[in-house]
PDB file of N, CA and C in Angstrom:
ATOM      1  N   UNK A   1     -36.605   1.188  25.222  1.00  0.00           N
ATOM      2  CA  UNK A   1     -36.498   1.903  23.957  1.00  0.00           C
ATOM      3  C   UNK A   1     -35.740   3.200  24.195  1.00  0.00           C
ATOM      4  N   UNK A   2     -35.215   3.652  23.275  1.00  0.00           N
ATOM      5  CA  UNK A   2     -33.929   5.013  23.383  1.00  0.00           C
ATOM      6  C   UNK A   2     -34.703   6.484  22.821  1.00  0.00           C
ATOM      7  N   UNK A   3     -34.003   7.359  22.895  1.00  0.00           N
ATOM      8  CA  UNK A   3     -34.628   8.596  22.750  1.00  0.00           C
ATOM      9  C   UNK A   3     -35.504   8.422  21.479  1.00  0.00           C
ATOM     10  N   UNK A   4     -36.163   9.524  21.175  1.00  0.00           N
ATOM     11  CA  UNK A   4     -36.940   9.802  20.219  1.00  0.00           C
ATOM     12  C   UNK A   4     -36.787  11.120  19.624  1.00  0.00           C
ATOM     13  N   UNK A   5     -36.495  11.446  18.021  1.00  0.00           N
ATOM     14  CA  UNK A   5     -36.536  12.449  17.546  1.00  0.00           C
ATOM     15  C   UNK A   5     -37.089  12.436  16.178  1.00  0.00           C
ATOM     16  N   UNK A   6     -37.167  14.049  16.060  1.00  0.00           N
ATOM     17  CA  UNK A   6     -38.233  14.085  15.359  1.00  0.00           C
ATOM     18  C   UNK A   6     -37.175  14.372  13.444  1.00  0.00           C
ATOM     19  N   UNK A   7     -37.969  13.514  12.611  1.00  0.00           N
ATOM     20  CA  UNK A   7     -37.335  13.562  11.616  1.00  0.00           C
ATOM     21  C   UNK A   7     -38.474  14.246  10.527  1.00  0.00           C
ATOM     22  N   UNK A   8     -37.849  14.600   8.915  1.00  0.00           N
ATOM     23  CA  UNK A   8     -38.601  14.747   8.084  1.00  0.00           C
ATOM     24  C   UNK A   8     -37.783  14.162   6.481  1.00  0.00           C
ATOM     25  N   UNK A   9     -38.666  13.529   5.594  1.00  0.00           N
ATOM     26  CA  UNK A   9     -38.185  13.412   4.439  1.00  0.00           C
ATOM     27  C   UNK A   9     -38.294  14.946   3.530  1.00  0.00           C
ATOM     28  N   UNK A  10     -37.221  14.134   2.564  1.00  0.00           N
ATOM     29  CA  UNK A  10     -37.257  15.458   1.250  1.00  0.00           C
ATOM     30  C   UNK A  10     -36.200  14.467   0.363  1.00  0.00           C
ATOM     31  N   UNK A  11     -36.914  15.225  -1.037  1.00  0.00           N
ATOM     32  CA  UNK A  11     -36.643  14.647  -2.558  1.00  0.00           C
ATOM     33  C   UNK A  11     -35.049  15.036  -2.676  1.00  0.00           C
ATOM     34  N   UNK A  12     -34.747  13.879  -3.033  1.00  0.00           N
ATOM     35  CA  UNK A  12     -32.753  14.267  -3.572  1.00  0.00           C
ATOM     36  C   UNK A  12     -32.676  13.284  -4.649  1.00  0.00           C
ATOM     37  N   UNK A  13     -33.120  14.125  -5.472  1.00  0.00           N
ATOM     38  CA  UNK A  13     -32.800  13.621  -6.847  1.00  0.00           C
ATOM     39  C   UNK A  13     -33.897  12.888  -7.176  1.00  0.00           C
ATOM     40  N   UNK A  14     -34.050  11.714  -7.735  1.00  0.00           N
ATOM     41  CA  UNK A  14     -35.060  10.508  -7.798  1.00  0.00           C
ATOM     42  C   UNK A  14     -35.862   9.615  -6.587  1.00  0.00           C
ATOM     43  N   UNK A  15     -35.261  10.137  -5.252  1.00  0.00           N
ATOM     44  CA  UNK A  15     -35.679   9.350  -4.569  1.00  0.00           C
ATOM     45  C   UNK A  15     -35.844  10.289  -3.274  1.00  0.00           C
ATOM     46  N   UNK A  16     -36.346   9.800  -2.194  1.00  0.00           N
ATOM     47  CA  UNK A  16     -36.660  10.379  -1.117  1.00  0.00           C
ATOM     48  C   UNK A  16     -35.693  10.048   0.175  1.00  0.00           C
ATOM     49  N   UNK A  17     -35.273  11.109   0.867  1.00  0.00           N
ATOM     50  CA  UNK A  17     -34.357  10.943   1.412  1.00  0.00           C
ATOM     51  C   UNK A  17     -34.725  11.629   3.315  1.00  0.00           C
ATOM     52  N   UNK A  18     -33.945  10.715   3.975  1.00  0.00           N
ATOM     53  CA  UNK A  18     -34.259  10.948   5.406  1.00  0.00           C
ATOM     54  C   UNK A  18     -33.426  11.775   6.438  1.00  0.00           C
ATOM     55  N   UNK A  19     -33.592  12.917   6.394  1.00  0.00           N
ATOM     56  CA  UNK A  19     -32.278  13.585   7.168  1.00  0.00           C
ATOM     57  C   UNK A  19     -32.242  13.207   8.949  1.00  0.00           C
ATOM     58  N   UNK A  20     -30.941  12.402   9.041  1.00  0.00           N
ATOM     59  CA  UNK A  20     -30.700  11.742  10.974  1.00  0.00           C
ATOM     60  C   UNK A  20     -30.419  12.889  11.685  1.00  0.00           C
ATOM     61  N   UNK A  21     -31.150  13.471  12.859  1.00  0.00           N
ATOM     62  CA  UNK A  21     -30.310  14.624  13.840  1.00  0.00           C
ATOM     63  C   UNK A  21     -28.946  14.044  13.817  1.00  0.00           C
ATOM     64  N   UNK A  22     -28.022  14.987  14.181  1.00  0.00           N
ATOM     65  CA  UNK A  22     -26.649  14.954  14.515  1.00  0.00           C
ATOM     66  C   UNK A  22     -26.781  14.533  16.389  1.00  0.00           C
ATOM     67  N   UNK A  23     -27.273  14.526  16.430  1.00  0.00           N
ATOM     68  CA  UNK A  23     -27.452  13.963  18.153  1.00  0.00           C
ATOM     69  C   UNK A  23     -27.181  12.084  18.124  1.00  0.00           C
ATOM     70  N   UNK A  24     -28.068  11.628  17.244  1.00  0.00           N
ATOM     71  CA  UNK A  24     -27.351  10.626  16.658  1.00  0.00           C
ATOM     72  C   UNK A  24     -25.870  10.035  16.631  1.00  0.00           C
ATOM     73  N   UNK A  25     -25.318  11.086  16.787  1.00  0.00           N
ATOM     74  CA  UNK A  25     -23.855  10.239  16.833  1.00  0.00           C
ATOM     75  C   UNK A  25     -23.287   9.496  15.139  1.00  0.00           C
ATOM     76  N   UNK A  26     -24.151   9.435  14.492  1.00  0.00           N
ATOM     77  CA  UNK A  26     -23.686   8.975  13.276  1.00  0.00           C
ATOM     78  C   UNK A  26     -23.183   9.691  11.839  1.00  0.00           C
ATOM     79  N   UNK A  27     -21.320   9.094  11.858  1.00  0.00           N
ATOM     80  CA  UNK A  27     -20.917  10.003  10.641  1.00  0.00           C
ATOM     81  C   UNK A  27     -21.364   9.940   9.424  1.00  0.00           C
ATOM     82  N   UNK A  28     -20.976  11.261   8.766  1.00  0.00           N
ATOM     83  CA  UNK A  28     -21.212  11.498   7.363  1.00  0.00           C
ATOM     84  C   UNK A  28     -20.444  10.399   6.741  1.00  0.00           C
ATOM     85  N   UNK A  29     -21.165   9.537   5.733  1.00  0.00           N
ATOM     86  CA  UNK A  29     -21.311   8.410   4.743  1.00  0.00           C
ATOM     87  C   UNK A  29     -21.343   6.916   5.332  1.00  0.00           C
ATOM     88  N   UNK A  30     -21.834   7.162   6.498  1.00  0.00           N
ATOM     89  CA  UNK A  30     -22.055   5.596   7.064  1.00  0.00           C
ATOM     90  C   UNK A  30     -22.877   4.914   6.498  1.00  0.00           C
ATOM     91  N   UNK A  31     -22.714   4.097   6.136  1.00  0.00           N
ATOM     92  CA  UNK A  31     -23.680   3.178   4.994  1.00  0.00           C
ATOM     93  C   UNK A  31     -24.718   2.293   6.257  1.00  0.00           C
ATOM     94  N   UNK A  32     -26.045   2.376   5.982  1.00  0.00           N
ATOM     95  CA  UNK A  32     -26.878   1.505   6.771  1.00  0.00           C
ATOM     96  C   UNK A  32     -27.801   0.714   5.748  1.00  0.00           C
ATOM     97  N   UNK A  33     -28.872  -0.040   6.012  1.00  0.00           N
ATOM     98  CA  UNK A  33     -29.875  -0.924   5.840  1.00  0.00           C
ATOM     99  C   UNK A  33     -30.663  -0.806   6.213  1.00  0.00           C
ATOM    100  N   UNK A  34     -31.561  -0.541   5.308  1.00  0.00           N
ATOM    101  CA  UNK A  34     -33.123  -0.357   5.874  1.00  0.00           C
ATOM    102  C   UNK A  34     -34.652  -1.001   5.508  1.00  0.00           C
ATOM    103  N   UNK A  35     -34.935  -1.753   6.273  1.00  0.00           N
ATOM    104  CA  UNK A  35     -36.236  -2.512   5.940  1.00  0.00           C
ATOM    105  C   UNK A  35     -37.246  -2.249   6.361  1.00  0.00           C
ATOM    106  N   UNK A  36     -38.411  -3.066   5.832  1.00  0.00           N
ATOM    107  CA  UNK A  36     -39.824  -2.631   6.363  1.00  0.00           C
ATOM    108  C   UNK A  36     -40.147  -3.856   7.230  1.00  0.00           C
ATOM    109  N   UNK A  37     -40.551  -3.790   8.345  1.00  0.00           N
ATOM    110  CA  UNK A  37     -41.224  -4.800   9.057  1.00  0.00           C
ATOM    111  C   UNK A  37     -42.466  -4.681  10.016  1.00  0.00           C
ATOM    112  N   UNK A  38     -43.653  -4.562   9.200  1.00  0.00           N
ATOM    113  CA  UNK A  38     -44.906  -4.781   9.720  1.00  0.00           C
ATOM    114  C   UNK A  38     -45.481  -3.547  10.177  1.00  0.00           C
ATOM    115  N   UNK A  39     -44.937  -2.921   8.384  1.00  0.00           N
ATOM    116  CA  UNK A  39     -45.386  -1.485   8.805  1.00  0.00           C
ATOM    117  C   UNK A  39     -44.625  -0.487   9.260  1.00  0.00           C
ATOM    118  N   UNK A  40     -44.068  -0.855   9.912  1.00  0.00           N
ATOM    119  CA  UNK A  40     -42.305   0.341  10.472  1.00  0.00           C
ATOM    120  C   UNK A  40     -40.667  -0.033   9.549  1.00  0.00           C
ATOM    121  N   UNK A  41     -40.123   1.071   9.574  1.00  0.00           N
ATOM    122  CA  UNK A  41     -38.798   1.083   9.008  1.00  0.00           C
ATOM    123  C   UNK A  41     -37.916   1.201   9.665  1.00  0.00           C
ATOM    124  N   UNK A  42     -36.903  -0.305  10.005  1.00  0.00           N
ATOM    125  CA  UNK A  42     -36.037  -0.653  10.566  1.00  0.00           C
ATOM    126  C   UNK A  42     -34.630   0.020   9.738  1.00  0.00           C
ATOM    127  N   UNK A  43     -33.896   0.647  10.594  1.00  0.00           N
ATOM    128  CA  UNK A  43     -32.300   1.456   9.919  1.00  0.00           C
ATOM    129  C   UNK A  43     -31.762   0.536  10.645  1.00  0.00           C
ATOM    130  N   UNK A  44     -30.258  -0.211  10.396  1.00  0.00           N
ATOM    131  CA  UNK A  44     -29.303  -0.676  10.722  1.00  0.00           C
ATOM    132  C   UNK A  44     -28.040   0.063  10.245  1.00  0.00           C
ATOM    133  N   UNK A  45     -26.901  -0.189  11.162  1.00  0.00           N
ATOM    134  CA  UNK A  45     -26.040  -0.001  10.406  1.00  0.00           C
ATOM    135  C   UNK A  45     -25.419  -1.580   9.378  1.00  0.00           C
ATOM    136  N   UNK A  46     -25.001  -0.784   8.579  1.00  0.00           N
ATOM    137  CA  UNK A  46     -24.245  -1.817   7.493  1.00  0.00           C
ATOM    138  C   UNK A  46     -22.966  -2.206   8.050  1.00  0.00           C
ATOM    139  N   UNK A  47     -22.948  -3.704   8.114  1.00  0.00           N
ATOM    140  CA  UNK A  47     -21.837  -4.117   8.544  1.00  0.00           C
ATOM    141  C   UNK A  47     -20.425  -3.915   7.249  1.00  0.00           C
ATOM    142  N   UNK A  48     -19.948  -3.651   7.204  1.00  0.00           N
ATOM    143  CA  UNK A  48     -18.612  -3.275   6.462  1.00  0.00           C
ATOM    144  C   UNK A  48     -17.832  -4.165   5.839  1.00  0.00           C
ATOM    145  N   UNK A  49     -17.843  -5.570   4.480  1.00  0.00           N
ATOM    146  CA  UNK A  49     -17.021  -6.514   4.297  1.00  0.00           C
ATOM    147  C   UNK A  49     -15.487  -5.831   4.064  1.00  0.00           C
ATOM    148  N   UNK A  50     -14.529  -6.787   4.829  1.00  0.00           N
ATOM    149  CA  UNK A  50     -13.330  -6.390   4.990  1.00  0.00           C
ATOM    150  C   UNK A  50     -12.436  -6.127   3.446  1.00  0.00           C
ATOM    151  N   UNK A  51     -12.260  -5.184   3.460  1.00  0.00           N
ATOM    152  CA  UNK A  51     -11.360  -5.356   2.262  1.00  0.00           C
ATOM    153  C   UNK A  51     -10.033  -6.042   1.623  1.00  0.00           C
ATOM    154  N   UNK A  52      -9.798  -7.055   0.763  1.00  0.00           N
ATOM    155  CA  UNK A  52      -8.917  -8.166   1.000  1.00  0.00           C
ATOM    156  C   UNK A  52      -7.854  -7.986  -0.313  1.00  0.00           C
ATOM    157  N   UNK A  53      -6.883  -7.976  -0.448  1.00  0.00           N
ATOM    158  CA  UNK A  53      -6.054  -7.962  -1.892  1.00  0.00           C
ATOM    159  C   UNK A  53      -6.021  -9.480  -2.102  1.00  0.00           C
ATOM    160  N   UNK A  54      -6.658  -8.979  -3.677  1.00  0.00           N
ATOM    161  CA  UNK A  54      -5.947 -10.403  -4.476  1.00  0.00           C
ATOM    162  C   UNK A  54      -5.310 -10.889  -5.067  1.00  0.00           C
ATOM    163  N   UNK A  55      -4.300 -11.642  -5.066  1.00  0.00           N
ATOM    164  CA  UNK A  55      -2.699 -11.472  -5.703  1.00  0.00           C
ATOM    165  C   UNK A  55      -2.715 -12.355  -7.083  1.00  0.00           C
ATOM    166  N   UNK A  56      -4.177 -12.555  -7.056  1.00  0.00           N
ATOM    167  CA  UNK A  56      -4.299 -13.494  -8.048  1.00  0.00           C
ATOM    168  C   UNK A  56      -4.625 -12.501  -9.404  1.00  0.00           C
ATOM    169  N   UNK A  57      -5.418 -11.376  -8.779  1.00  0.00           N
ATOM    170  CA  UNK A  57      -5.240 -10.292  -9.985  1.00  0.00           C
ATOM    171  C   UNK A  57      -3.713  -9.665 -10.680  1.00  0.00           C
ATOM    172  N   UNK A  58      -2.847  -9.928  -9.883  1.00  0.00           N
ATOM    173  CA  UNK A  58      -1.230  -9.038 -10.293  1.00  0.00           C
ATOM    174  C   UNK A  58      -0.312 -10.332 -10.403  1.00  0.00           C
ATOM    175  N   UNK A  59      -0.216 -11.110  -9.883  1.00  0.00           N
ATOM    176  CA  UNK A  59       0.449 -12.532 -10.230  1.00  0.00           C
ATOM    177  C   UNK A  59       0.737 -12.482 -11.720  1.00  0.00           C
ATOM    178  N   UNK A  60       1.959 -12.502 -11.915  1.00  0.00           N
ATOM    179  CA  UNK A  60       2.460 -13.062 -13.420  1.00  0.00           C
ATOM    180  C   UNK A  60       1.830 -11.620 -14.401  1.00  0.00           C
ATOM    181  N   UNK A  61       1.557 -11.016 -13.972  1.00  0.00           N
ATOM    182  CA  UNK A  61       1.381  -9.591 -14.971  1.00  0.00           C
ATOM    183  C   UNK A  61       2.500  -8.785 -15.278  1.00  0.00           C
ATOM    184  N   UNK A  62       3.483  -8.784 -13.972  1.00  0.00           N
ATOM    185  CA  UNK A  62       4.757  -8.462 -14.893  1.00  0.00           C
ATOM    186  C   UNK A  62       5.758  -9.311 -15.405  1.00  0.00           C
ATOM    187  N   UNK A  63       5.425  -9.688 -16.482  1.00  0.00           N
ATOM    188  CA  UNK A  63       6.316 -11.013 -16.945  1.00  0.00           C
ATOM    189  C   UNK A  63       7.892 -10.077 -17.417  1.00  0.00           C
ATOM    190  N   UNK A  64       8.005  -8.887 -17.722  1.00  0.00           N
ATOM    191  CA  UNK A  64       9.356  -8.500 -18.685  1.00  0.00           C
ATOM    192  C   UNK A  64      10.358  -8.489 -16.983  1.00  0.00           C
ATOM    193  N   UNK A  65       9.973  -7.803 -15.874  1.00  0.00           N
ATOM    194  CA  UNK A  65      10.740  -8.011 -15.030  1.00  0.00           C
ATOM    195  C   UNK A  65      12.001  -8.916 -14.552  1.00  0.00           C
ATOM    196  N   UNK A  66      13.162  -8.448 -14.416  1.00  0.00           N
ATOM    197  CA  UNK A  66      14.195  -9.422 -14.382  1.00  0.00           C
ATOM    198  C   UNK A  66      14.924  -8.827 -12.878  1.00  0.00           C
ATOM    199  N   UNK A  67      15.429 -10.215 -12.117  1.00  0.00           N
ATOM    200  CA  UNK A  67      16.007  -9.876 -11.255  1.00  0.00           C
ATOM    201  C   UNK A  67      17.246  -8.509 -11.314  1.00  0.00           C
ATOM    202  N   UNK A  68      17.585  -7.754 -10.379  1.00  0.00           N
ATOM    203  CA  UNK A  68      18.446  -6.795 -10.286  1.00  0.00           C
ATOM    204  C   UNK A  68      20.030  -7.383 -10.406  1.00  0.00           C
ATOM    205  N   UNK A  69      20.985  -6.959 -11.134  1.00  0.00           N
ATOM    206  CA  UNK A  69      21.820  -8.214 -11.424  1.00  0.00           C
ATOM    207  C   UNK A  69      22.644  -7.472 -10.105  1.00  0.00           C
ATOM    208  N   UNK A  70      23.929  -8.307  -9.363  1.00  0.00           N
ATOM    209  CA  UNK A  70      24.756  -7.938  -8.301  1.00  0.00           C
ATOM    210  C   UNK A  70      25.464  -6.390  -8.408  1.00  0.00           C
ATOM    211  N   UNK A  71      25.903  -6.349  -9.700  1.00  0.00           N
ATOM    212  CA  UNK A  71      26.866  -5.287 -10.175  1.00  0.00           C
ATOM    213  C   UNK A  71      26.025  -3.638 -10.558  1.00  0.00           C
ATOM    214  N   UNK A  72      25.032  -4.172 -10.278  1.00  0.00           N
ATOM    215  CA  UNK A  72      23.713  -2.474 -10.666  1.00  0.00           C
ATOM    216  C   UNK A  72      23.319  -2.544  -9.050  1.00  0.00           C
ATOM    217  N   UNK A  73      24.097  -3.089  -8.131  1.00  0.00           N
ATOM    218  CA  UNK A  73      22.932  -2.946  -6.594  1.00  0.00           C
ATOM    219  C   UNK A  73      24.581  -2.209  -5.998  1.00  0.00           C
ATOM    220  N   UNK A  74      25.468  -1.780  -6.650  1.00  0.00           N
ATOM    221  CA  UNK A  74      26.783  -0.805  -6.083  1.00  0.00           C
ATOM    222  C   UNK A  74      26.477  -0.076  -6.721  1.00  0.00           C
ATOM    223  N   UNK A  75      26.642   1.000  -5.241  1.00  0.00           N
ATOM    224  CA  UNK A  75      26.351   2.580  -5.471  1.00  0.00           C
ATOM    225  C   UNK A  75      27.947   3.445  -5.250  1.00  0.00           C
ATOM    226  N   UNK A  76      27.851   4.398  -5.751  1.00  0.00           N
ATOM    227  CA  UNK A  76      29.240   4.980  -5.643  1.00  0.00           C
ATOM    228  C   UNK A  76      29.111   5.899  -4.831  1.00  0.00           C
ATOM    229  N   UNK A  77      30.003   5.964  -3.822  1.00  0.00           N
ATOM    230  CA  UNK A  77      30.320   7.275  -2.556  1.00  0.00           C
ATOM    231  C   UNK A  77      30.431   8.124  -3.003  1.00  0.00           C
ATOM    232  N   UNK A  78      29.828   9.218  -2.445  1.00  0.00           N
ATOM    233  CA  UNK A  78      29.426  10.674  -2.812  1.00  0.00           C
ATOM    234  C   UNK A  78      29.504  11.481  -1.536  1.00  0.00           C
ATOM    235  N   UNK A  79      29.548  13.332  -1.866  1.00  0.00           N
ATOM    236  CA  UNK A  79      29.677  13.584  -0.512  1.00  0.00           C
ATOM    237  C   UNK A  79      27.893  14.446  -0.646  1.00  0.00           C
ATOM    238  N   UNK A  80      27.539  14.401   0.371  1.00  0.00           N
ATOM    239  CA  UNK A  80      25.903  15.292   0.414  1.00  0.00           C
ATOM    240  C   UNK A  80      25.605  15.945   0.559  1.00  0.00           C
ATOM    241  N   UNK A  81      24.717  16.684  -0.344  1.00  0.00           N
ATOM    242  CA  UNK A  81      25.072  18.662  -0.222  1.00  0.00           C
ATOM    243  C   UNK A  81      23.897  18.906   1.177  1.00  0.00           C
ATOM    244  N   UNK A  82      23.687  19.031   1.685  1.00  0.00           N
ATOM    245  CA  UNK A  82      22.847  19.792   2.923  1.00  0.00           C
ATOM    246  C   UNK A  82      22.875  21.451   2.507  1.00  0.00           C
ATOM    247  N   UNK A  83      21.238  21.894   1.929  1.00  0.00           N
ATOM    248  CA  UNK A  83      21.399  23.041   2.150  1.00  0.00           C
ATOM    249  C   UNK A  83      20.091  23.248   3.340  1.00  0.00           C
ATOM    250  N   UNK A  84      20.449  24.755   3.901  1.00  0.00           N
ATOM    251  CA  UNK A  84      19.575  25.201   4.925  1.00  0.00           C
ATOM    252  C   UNK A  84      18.152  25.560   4.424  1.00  0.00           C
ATOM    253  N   UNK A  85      17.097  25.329   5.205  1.00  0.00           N
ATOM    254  CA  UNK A  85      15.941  25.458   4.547  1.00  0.00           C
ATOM    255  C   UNK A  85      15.915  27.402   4.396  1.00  0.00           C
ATOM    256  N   UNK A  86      14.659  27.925   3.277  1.00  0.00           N
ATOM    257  CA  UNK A  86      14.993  29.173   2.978  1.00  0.00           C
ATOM    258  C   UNK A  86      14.415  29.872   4.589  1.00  0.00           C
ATOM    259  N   UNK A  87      14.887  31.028   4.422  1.00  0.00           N
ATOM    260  CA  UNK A  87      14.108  32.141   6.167  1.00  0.00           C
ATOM    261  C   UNK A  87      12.712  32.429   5.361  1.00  0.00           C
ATOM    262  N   UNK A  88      11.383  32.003   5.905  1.00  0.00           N
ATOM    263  CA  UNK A  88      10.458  32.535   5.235  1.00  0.00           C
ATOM    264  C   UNK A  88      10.235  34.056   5.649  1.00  0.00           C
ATOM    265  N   UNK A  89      11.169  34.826   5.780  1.00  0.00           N
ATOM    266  CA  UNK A  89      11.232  36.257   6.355  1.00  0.00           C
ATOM    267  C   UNK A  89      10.532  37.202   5.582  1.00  0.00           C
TER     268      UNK A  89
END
């Protein structure tokens, strides 16, 4: 079994809340799980589901879109102004 420290609850808001020493090692908003088993309260950490895009939400939502025609993808030569950044003096 691993170290032991000493904790205390207190009210945050509607519910009761458990402040972890910082010795712990565990960052601010790590999401855990916590159960009761046979009288004691088991903390886990929360495993994290991966976050996934779904293309099935944006698919066909832009229907007005039209390919770029050949003659709008020529750009005309220009010369480029370069100015010096200001002296923050």
């Amino acid at each position: 079994m691993g170290h032991e420290y000493p904790a205390k609850t207190f009210k945050s808001g509607n519910s009761v809340a458990l402040r972890l020493p910082a010795a712990l090692g565990i960052a601010e908003g790590t999401r855990m799980t916590v159960r009761e088993q046979d009288g004691s309260l088991i903390v886990d950490l929360a495993e994290r589901p991966r976050r996934k895009f779904n293309i099935d939400k944006v698919a066909g939502s832009a229907t007005s879109l039209r390919p770029i025609a050949d003659e709008d993808r020529v750009f005309e030569e220009r010369e480029l102004i370069w100015r010096e950044p200001a002296d923050p003096a």
